[in-house]
PDB file of N, CA and C in Angstrom:
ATOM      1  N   UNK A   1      -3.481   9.687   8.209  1.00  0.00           N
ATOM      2  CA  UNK A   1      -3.484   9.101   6.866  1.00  0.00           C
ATOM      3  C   UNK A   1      -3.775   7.606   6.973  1.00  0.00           C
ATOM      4  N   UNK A   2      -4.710   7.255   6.271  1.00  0.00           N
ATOM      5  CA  UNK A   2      -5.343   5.625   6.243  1.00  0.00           C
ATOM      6  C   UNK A   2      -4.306   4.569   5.674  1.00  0.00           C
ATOM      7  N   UNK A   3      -2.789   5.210   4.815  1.00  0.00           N
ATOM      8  CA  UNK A   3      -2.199   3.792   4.662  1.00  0.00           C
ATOM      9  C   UNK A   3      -0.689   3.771   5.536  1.00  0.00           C
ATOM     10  N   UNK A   4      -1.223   4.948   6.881  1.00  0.00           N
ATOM     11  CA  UNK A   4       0.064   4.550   7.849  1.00  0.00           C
ATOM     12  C   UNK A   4      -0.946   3.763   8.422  1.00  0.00           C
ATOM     13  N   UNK A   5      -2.203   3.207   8.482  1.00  0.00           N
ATOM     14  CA  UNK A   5      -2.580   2.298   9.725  1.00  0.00           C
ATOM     15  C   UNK A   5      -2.647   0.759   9.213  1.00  0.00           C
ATOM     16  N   UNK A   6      -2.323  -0.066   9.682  1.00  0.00           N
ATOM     17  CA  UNK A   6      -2.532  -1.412   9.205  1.00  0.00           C
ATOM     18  C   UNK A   6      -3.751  -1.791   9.232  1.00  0.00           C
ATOM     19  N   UNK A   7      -4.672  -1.814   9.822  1.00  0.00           N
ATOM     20  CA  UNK A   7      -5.678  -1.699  10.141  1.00  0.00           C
ATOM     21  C   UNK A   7      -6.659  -1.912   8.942  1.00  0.00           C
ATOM     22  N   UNK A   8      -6.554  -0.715   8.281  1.00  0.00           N
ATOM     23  CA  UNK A   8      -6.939  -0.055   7.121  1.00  0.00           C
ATOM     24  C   UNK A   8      -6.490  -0.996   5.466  1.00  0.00           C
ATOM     25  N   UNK A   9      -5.370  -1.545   5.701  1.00  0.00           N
ATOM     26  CA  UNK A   9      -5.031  -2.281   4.499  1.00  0.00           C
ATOM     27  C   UNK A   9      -5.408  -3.476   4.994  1.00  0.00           C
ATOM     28  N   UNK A  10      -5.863  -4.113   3.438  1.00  0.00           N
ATOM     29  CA  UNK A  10      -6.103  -5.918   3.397  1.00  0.00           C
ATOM     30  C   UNK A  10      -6.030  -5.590   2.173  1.00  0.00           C
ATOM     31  N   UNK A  11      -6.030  -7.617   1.948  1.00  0.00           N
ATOM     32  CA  UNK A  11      -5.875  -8.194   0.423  1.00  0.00           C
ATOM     33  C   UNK A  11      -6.997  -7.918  -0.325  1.00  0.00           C
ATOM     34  N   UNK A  12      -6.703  -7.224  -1.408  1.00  0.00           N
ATOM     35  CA  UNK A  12      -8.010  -6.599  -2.004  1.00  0.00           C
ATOM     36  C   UNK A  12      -8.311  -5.201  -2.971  1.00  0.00           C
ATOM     37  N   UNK A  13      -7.951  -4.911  -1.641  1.00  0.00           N
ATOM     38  CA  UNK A  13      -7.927  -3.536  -1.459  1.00  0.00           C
ATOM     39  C   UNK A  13      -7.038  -2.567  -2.942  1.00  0.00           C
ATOM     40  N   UNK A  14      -7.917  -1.732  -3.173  1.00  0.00           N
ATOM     41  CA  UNK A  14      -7.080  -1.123  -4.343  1.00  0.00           C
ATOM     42  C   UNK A  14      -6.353   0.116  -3.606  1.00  0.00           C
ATOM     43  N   UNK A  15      -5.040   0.073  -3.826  1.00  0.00           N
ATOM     44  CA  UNK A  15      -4.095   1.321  -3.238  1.00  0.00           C
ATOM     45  C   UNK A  15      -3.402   1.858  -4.484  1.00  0.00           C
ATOM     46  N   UNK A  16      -2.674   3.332  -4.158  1.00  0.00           N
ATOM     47  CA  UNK A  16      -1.574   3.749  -4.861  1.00  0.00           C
ATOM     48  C   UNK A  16      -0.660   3.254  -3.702  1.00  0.00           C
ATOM     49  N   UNK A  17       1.043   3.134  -4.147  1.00  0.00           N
ATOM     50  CA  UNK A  17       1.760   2.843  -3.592  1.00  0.00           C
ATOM     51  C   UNK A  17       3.436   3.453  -3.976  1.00  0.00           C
ATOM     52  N   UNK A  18       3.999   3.752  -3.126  1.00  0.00           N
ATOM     53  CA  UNK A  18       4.970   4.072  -3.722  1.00  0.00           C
ATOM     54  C   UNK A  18       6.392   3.178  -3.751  1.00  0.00           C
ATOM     55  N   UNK A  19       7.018   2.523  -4.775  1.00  0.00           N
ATOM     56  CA  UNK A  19       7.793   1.722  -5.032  1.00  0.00           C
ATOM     57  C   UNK A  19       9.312   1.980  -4.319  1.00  0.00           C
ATOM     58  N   UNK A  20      10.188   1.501  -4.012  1.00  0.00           N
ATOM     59  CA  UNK A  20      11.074   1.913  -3.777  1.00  0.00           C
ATOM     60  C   UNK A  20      12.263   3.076  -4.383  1.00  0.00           C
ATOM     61  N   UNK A  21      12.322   2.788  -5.644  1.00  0.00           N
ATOM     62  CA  UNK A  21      13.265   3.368  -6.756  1.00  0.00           C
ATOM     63  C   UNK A  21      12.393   4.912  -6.890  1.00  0.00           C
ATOM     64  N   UNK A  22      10.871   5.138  -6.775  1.00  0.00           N
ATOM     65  CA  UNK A  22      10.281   6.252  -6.571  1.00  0.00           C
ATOM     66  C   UNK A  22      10.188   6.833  -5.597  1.00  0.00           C
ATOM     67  N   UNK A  23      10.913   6.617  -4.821  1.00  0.00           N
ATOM     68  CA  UNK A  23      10.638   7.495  -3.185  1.00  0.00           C
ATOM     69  C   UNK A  23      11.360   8.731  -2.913  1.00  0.00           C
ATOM     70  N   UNK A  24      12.128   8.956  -4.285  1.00  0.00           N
ATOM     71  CA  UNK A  24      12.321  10.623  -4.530  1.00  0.00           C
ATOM     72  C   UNK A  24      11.588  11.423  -5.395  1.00  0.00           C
ATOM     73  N   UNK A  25      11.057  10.945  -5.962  1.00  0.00           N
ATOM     74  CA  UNK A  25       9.891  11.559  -6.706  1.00  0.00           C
ATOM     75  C   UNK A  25       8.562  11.497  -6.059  1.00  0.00           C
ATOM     76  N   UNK A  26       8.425  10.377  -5.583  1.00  0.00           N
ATOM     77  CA  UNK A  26       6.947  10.198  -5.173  1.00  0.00           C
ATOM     78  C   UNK A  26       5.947   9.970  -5.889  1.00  0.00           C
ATOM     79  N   UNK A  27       6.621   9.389  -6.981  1.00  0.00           N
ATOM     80  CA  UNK A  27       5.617   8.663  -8.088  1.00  0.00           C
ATOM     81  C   UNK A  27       5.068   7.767  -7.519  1.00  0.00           C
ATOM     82  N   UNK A  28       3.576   7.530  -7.759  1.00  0.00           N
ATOM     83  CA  UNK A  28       2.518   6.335  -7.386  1.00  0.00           C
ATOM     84  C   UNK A  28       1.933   5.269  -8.290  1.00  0.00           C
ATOM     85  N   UNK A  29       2.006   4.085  -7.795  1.00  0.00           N
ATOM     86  CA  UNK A  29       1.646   3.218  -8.785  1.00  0.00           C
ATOM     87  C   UNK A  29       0.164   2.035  -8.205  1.00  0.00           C
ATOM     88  N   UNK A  30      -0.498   2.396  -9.089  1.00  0.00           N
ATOM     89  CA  UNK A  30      -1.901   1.757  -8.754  1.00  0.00           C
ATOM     90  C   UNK A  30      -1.526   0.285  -9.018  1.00  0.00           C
ATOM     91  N   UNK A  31      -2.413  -0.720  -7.842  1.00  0.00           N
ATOM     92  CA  UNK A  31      -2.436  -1.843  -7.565  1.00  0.00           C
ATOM     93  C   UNK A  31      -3.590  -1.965  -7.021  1.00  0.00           C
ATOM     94  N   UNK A  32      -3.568  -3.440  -6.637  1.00  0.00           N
ATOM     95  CA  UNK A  32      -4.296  -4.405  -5.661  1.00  0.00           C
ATOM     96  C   UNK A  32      -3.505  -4.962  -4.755  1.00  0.00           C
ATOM     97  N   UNK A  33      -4.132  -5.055  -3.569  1.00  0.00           N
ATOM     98  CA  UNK A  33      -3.248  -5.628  -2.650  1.00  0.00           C
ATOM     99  C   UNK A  33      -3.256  -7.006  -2.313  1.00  0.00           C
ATOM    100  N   UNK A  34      -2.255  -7.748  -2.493  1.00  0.00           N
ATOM    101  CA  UNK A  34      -1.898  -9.261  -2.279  1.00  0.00           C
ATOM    102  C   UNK A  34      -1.383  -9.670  -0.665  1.00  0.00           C
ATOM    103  N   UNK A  35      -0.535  -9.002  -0.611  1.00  0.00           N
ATOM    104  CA  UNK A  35      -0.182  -9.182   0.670  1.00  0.00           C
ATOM    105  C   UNK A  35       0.266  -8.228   1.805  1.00  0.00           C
ATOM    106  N   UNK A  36       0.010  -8.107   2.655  1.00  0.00           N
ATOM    107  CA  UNK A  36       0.693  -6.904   3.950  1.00  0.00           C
ATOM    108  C   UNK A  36       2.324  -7.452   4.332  1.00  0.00           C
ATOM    109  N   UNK A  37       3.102  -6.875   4.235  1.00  0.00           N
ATOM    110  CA  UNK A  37       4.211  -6.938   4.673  1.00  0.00           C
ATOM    111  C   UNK A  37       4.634  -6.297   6.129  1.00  0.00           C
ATOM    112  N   UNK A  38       4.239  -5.390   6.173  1.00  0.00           N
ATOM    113  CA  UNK A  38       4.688  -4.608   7.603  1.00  0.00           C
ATOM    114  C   UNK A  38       3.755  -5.258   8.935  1.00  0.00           C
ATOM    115  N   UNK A  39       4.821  -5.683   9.888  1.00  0.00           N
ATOM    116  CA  UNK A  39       4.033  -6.650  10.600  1.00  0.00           C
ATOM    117  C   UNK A  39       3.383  -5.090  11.712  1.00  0.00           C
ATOM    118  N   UNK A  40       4.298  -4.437  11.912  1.00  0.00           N
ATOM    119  CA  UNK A  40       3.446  -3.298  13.077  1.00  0.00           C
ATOM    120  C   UNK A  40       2.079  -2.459  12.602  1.00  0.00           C
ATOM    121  N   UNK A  41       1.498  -2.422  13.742  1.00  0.00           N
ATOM    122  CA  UNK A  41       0.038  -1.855  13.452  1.00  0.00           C
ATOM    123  C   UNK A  41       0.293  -0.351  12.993  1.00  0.00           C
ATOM    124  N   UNK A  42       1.582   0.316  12.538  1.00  0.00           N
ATOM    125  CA  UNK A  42       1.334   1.833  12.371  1.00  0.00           C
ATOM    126  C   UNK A  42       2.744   1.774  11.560  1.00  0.00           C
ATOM    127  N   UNK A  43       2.903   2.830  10.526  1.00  0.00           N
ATOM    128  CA  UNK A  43       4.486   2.608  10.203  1.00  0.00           C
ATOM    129  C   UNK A  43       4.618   4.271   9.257  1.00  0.00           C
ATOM    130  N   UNK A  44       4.990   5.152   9.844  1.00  0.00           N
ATOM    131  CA  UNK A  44       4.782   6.453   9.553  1.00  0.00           C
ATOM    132  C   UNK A  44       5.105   6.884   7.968  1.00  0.00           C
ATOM    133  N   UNK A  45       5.780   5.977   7.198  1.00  0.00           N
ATOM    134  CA  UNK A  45       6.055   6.120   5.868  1.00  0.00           C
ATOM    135  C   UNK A  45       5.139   5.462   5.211  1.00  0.00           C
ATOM    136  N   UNK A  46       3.841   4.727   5.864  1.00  0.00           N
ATOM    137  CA  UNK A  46       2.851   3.755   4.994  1.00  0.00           C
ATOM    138  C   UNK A  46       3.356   2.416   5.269  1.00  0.00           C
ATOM    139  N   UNK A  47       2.357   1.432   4.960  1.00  0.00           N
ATOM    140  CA  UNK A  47       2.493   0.388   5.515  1.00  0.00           C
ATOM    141  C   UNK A  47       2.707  -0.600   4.245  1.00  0.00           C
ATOM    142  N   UNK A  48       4.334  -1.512   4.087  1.00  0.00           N
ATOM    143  CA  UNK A  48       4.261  -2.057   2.843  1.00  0.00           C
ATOM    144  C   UNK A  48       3.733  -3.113   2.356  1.00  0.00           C
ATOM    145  N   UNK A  49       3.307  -2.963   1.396  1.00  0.00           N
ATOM    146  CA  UNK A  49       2.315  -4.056   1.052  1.00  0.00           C
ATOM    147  C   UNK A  49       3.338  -4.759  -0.508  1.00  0.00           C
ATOM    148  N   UNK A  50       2.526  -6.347  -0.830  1.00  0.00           N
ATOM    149  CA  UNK A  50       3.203  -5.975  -2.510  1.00  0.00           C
ATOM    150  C   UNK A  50       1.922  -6.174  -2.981  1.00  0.00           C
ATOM    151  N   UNK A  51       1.682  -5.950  -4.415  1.00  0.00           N
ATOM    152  CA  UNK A  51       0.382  -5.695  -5.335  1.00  0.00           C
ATOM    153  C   UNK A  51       0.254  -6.944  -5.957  1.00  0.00           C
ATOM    154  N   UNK A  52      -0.683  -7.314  -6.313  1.00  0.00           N
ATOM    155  CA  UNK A  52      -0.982  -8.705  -7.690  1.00  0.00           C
ATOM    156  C   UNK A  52      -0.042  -9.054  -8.276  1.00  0.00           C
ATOM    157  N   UNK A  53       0.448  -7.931  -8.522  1.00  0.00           N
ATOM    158  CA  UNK A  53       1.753  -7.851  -9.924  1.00  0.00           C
ATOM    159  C   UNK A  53       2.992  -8.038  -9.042  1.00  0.00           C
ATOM    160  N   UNK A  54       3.041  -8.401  -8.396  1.00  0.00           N
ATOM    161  CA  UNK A  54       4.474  -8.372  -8.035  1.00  0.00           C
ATOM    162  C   UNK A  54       5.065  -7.282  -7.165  1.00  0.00           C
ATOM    163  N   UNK A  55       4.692  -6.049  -7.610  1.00  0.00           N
ATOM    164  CA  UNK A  55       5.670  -4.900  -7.067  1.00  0.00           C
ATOM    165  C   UNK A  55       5.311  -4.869  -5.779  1.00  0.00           C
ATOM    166  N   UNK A  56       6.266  -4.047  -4.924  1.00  0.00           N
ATOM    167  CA  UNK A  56       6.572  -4.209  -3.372  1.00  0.00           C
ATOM    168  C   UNK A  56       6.907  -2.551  -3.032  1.00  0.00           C
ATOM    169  N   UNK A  57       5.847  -2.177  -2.280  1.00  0.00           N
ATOM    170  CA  UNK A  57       5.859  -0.175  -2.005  1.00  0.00           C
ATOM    171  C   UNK A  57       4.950   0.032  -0.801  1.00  0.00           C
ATOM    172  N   UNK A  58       4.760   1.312  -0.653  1.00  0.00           N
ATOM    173  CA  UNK A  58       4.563   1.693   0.898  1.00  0.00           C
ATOM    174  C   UNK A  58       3.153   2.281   0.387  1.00  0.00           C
ATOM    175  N   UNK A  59       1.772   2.183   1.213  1.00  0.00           N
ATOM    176  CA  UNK A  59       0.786   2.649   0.848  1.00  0.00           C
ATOM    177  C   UNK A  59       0.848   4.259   0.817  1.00  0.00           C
ATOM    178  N   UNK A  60       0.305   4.888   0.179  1.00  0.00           N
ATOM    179  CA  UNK A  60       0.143   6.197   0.225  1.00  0.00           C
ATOM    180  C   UNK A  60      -1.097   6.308   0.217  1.00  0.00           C
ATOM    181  N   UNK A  61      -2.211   5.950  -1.003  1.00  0.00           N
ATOM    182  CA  UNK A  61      -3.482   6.580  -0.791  1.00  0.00           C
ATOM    183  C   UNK A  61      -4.684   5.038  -0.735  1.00  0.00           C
ATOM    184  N   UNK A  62      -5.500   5.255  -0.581  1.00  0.00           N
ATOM    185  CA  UNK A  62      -6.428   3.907  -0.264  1.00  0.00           C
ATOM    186  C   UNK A  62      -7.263   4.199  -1.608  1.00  0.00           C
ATOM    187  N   UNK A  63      -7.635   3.811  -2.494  1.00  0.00           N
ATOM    188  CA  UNK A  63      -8.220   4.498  -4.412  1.00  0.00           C
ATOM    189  C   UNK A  63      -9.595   4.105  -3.574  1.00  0.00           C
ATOM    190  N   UNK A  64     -10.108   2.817  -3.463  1.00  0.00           N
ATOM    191  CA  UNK A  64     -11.363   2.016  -3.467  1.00  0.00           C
ATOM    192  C   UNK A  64     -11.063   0.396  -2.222  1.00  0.00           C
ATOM    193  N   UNK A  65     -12.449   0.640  -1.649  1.00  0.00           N
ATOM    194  CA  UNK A  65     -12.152  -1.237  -1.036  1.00  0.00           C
ATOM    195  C   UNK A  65     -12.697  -2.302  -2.167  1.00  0.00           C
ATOM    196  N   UNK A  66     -12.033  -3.565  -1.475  1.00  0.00           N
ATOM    197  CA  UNK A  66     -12.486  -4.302  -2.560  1.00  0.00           C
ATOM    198  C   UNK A  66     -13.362  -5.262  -2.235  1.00  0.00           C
ATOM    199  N   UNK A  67     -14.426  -5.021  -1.401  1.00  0.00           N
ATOM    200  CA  UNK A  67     -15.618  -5.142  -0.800  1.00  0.00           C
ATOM    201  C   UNK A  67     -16.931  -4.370  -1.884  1.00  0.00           C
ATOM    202  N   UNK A  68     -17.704  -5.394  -1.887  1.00  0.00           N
ATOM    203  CA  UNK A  68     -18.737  -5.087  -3.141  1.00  0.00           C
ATOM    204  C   UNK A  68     -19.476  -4.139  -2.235  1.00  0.00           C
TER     205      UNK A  68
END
């Protein structure tokens, strides 16, 4: 899966993510990515990032890059 690798995420980047308070449901919330939080290159729950907006969640799916 492309958002356990760090690799794979940068600032930009449009992800779903899953928030903390959703991690029993597994509700996803679309963003942009502002910043990488997880300093290790692999992190088996997704790698956390926070979005434009503020919110702070674990990547789940990669939507689009944000490379023209």
């Amino acid at each position: 899966m492309a958002g356990q690798q760090r690799k794979n995420i940068y600032p930009g980047l449009e992800v779903e993510i899953v928030l903390k308070q959703d991690q029993r449901t597994g509700k996803t919330t679309r963003g942009i990515v502002k910043d990488l939080l997880t300093n290790s290159p692999t992190h088996p729950h997704g790698i956390k990032v926070r979005l434009q907006d503020g919110q702070v969640g674990r990547v789940k799916t990669i939507v689009s890059s944000g490379k023209p």
